[in-house]
PDB file of N, CA and C in Angstrom:
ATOM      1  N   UNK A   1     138.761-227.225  39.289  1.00  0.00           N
ATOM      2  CA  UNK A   1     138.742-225.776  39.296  1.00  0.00           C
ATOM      3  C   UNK A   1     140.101-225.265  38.838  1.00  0.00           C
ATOM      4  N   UNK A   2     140.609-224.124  37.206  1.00  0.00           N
ATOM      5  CA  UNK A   2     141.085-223.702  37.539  1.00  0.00           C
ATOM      6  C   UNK A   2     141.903-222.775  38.510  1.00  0.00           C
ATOM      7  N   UNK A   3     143.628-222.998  38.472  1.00  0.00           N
ATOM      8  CA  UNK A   3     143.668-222.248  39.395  1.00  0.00           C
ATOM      9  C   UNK A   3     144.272-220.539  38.597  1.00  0.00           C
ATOM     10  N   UNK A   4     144.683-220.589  37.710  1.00  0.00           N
ATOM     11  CA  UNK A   4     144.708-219.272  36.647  1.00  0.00           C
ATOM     12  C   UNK A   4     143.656-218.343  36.774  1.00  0.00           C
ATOM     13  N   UNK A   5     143.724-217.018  37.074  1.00  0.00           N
ATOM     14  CA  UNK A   5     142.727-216.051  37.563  1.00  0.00           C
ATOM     15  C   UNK A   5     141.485-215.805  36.381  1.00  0.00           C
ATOM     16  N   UNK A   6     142.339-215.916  35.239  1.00  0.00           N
ATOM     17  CA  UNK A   6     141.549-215.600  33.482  1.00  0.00           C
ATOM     18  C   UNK A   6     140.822-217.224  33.432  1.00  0.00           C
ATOM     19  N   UNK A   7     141.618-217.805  33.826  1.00  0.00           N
ATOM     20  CA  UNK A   7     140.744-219.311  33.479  1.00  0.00           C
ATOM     21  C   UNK A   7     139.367-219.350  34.449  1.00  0.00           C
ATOM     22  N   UNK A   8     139.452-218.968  35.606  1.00  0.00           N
ATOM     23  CA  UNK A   8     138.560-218.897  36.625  1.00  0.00           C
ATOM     24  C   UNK A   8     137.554-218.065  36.188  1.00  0.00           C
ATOM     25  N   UNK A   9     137.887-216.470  35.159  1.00  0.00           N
ATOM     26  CA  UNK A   9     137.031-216.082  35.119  1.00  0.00           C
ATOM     27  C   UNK A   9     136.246-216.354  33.965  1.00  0.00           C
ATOM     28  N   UNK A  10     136.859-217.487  33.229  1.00  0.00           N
ATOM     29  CA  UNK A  10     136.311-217.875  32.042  1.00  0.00           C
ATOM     30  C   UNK A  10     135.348-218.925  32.188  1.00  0.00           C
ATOM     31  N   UNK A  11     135.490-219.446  33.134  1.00  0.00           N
ATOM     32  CA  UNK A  11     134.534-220.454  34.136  1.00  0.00           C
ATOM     33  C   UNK A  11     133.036-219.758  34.369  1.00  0.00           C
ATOM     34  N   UNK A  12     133.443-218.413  35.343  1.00  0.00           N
ATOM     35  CA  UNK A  12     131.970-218.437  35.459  1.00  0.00           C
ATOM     36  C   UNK A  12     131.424-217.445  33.901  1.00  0.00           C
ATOM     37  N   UNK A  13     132.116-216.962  33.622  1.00  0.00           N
ATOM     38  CA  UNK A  13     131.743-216.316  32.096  1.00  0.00           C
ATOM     39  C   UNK A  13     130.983-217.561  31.458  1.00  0.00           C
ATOM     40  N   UNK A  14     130.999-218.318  31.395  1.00  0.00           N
ATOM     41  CA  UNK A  14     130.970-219.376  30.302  1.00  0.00           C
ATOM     42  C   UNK A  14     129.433-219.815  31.239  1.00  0.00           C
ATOM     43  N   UNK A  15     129.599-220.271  32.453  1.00  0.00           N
ATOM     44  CA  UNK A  15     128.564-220.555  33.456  1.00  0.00           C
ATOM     45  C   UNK A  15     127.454-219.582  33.419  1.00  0.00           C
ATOM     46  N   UNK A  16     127.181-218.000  33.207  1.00  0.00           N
ATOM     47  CA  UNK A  16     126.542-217.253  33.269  1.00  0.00           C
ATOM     48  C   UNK A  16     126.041-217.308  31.346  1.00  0.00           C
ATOM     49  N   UNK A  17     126.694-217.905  30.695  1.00  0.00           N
ATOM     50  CA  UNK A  17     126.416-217.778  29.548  1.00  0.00           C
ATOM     51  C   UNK A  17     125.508-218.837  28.923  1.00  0.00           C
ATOM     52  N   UNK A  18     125.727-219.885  30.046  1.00  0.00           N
ATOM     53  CA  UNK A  18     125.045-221.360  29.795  1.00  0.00           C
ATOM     54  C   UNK A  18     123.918-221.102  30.224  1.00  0.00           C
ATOM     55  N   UNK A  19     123.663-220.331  31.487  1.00  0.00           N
ATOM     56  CA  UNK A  19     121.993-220.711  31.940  1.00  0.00           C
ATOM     57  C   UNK A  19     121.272-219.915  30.914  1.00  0.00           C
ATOM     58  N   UNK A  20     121.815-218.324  30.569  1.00  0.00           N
ATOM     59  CA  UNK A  20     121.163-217.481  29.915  1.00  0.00           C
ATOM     60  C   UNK A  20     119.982-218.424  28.652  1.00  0.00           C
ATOM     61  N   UNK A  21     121.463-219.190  28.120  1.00  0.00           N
ATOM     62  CA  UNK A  21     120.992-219.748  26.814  1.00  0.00           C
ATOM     63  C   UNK A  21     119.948-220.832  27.295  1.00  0.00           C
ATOM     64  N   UNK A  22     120.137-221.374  28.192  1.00  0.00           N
ATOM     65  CA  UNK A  22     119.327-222.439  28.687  1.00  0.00           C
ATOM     66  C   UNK A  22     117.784-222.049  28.748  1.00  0.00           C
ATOM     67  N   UNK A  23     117.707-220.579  29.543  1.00  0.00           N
ATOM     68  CA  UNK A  23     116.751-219.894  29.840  1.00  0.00           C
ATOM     69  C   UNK A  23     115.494-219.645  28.491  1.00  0.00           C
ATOM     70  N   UNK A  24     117.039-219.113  27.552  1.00  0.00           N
ATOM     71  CA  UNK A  24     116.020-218.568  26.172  1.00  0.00           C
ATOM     72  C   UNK A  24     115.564-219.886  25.156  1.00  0.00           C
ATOM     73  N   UNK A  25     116.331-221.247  25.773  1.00  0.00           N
ATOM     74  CA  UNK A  25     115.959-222.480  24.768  1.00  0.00           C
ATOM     75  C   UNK A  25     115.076-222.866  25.263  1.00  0.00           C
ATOM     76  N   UNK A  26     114.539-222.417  26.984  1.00  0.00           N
ATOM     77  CA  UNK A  26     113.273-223.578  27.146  1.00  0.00           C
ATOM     78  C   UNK A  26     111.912-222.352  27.049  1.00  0.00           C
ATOM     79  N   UNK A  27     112.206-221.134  26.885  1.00  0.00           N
ATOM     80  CA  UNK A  27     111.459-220.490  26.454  1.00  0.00           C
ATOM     81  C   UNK A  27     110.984-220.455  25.002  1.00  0.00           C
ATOM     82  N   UNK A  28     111.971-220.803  24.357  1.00  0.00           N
ATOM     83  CA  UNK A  28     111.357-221.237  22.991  1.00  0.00           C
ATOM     84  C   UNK A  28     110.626-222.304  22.784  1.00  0.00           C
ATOM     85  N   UNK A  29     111.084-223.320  23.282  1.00  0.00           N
ATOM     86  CA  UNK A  29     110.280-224.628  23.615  1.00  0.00           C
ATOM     87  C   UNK A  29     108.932-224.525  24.034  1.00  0.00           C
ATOM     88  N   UNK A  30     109.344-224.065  24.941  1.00  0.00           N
ATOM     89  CA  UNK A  30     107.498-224.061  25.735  1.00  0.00           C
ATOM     90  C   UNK A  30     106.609-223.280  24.783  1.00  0.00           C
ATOM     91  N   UNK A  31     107.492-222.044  24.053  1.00  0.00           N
ATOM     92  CA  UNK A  31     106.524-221.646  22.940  1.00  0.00           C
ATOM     93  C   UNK A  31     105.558-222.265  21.983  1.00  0.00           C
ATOM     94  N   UNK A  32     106.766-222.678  20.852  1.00  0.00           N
ATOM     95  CA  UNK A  32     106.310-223.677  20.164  1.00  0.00           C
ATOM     96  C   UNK A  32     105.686-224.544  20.642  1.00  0.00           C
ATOM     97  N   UNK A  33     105.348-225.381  22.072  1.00  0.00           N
ATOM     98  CA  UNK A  33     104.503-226.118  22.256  1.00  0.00           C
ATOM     99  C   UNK A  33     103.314-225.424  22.480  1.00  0.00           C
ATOM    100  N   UNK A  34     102.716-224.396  23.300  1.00  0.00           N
ATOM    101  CA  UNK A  34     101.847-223.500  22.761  1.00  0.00           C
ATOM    102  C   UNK A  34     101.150-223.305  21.622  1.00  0.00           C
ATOM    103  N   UNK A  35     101.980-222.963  20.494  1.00  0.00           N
ATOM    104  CA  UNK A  35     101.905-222.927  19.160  1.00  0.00           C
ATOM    105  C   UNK A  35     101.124-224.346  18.492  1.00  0.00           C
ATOM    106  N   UNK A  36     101.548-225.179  18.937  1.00  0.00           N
ATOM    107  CA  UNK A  36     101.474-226.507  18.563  1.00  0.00           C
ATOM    108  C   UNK A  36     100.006-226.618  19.290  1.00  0.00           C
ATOM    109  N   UNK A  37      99.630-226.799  20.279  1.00  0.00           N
ATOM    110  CA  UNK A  37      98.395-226.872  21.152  1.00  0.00           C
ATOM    111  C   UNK A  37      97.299-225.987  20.774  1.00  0.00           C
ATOM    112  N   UNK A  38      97.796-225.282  20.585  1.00  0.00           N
ATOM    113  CA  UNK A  38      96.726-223.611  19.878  1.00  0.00           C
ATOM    114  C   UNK A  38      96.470-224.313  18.937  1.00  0.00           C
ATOM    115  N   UNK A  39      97.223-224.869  17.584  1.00  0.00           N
ATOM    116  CA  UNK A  39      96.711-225.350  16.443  1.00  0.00           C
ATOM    117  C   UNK A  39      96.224-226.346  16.644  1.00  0.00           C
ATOM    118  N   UNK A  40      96.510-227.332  17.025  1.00  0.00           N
ATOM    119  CA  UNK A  40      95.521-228.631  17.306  1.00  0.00           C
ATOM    120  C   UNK A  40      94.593-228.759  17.946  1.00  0.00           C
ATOM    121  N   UNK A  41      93.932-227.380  18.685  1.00  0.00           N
ATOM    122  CA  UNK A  41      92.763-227.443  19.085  1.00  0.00           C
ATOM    123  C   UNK A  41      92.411-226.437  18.672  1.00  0.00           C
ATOM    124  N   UNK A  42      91.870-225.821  17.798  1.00  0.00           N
ATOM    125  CA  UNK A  42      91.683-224.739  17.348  1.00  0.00           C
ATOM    126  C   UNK A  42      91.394-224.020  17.961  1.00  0.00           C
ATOM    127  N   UNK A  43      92.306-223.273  18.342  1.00  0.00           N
ATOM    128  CA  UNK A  43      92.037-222.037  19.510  1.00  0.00           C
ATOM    129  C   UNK A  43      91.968-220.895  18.693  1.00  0.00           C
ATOM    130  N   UNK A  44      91.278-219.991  18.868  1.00  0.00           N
ATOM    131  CA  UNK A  44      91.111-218.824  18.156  1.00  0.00           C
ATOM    132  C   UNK A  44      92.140-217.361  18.290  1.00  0.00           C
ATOM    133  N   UNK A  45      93.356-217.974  18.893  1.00  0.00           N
ATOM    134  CA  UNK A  45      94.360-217.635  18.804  1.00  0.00           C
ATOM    135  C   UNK A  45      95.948-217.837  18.762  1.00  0.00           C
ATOM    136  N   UNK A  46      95.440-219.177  17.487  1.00  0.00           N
ATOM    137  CA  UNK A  46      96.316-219.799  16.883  1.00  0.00           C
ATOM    138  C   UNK A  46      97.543-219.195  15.876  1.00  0.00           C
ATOM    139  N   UNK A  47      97.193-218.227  15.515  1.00  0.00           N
ATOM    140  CA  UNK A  47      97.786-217.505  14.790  1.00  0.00           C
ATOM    141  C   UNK A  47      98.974-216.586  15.171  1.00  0.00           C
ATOM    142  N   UNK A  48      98.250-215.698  16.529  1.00  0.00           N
ATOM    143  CA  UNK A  48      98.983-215.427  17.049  1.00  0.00           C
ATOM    144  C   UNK A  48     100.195-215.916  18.018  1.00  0.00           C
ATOM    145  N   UNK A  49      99.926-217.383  17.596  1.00  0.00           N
ATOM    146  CA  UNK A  49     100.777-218.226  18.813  1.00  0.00           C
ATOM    147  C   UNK A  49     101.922-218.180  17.811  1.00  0.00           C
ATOM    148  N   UNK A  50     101.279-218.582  16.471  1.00  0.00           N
ATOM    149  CA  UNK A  50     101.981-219.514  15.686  1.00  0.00           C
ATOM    150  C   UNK A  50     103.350-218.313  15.457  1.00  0.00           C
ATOM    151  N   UNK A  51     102.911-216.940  15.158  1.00  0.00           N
ATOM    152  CA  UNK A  51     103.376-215.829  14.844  1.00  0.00           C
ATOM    153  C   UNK A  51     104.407-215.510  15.733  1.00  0.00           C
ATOM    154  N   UNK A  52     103.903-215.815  16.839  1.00  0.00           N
ATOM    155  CA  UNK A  52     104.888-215.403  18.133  1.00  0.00           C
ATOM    156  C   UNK A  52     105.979-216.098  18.158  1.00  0.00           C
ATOM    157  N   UNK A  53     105.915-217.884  18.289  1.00  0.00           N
ATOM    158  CA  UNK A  53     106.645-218.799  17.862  1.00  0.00           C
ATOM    159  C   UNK A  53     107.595-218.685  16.912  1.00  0.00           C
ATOM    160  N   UNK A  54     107.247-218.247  15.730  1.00  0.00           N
ATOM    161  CA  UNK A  54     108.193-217.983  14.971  1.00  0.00           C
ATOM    162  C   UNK A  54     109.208-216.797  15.259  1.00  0.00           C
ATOM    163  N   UNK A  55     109.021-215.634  16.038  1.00  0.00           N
ATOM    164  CA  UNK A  55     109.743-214.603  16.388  1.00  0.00           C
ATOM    165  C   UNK A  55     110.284-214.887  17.346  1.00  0.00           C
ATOM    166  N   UNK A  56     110.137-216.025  18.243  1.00  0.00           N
ATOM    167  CA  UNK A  56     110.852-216.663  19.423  1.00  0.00           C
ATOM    168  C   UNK A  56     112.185-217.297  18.094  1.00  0.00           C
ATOM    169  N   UNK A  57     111.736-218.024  17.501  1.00  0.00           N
ATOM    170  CA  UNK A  57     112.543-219.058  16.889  1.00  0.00           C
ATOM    171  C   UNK A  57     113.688-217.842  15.774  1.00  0.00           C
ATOM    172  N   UNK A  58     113.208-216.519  15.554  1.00  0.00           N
ATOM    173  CA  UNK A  58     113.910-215.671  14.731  1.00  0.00           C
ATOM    174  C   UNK A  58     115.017-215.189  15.293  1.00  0.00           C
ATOM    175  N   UNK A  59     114.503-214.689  16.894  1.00  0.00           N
ATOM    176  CA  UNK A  59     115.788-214.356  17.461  1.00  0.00           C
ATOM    177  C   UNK A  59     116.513-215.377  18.358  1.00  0.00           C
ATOM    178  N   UNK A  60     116.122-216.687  19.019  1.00  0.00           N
ATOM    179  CA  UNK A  60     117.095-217.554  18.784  1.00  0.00           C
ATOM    180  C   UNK A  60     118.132-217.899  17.931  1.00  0.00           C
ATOM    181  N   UNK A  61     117.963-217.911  16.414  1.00  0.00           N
ATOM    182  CA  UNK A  61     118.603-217.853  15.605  1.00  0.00           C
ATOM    183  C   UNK A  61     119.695-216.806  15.701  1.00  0.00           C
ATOM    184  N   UNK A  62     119.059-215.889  15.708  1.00  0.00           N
ATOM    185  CA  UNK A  62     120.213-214.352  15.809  1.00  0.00           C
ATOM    186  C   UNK A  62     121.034-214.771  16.845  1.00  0.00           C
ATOM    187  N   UNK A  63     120.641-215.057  18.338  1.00  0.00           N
ATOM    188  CA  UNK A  63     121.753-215.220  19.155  1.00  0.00           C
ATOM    189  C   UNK A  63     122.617-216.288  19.234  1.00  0.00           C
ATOM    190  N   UNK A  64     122.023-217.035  18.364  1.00  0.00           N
ATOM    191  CA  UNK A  64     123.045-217.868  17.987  1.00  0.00           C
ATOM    192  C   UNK A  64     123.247-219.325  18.672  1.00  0.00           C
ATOM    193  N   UNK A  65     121.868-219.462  18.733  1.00  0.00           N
ATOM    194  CA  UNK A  65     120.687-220.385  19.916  1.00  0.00           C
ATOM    195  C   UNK A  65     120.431-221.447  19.117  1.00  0.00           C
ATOM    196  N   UNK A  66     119.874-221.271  17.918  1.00  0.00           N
ATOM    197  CA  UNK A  66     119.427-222.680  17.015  1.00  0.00           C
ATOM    198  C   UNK A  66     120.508-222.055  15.887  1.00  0.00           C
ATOM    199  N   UNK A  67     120.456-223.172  14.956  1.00  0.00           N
ATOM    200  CA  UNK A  67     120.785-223.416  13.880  1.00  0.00           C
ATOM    201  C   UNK A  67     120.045-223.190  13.106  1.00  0.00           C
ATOM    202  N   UNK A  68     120.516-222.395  11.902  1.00  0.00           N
ATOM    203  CA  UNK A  68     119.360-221.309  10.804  1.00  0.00           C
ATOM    204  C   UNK A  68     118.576-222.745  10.342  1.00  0.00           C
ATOM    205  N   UNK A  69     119.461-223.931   9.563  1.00  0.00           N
ATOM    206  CA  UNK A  69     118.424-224.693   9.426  1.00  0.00           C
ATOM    207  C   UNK A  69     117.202-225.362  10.330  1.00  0.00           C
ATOM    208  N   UNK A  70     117.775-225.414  11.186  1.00  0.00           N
ATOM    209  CA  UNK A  70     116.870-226.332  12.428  1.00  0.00           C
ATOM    210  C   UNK A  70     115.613-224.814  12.158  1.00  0.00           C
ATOM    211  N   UNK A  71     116.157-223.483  12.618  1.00  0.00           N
ATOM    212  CA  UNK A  71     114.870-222.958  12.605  1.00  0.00           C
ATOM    213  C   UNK A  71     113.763-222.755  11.145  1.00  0.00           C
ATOM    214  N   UNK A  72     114.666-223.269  10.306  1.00  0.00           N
ATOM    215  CA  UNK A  72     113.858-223.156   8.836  1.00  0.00           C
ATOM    216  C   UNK A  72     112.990-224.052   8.733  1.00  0.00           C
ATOM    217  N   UNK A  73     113.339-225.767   9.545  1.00  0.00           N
ATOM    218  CA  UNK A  73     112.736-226.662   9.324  1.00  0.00           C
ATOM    219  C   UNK A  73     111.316-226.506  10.508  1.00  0.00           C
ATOM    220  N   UNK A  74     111.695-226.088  12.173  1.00  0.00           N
ATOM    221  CA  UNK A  74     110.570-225.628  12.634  1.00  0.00           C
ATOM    222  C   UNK A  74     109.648-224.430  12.419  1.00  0.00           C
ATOM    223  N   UNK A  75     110.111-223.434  11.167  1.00  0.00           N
ATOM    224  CA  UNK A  75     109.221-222.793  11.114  1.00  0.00           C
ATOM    225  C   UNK A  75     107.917-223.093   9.823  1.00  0.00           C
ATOM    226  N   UNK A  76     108.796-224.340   9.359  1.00  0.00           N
ATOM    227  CA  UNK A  76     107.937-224.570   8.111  1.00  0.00           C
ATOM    228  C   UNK A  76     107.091-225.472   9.196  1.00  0.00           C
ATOM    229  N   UNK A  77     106.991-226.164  10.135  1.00  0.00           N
ATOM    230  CA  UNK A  77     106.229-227.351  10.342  1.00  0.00           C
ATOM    231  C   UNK A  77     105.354-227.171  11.168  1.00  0.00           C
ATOM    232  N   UNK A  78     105.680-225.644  11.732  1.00  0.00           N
ATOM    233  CA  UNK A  78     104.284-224.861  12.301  1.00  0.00           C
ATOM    234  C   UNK A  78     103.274-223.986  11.101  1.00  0.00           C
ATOM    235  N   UNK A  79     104.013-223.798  10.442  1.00  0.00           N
ATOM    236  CA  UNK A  79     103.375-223.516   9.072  1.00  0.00           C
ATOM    237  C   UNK A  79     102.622-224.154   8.475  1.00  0.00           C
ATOM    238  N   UNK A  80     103.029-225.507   8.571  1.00  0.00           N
ATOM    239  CA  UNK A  80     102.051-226.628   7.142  1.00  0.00           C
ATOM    240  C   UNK A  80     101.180-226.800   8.227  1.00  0.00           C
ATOM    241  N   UNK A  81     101.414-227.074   9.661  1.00  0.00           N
ATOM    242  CA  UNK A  81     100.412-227.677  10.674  1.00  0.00           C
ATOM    243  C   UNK A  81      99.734-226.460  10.679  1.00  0.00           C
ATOM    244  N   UNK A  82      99.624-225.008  10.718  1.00  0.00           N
ATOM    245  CA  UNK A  82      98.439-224.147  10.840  1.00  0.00           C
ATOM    246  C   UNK A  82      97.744-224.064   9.415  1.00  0.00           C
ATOM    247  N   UNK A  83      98.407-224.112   8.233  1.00  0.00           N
ATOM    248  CA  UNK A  83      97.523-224.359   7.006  1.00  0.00           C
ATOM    249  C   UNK A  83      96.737-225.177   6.961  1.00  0.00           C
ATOM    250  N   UNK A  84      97.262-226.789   7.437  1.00  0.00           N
ATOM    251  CA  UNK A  84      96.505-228.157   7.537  1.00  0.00           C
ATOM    252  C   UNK A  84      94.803-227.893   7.506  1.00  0.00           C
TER     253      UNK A  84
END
């Protein structure tokens, strides 16, 4: 534990900043698996999963959550898998 008052508060700054992100990465996750399940069983609201998924994965990106490529490469591979 710092003992510096700014270091301390950079501690839990950083701590409140970790779960947030944690929060919005397994929410994306669980999306896309959704997404993924919707399409492989053809659920008749596959589309809208797939759609949603990708707007999970858009503003991850923005906050700075994934990596533009990483989300370029999962948005193409929910893509080819709902064309399939």
């Amino acid at each position: 534990m710092p003992n510096i008052k700014s270091a301390n508060k950079r501690v839990r700054i950083i701590a409140a900043k970790t779960a947030r992100n944690q929060a919005l990465r397994s929410a994306l996750r669980t999306q896309i698996k959704k997404a993924l399940v919707a399409v492989e069983t053809n659920a008749e609201d596959k589309d809208l999963q797939v759609r949603t998924a990708i707007k999970k994965i858009d503003q991850a990106v923005a906050k700075g959550i994934l990596h533009k490529d990483n989300a370029a490469r999962e948005k193409s591979a929910l893509a080819k898998k709902l064309g399939a």
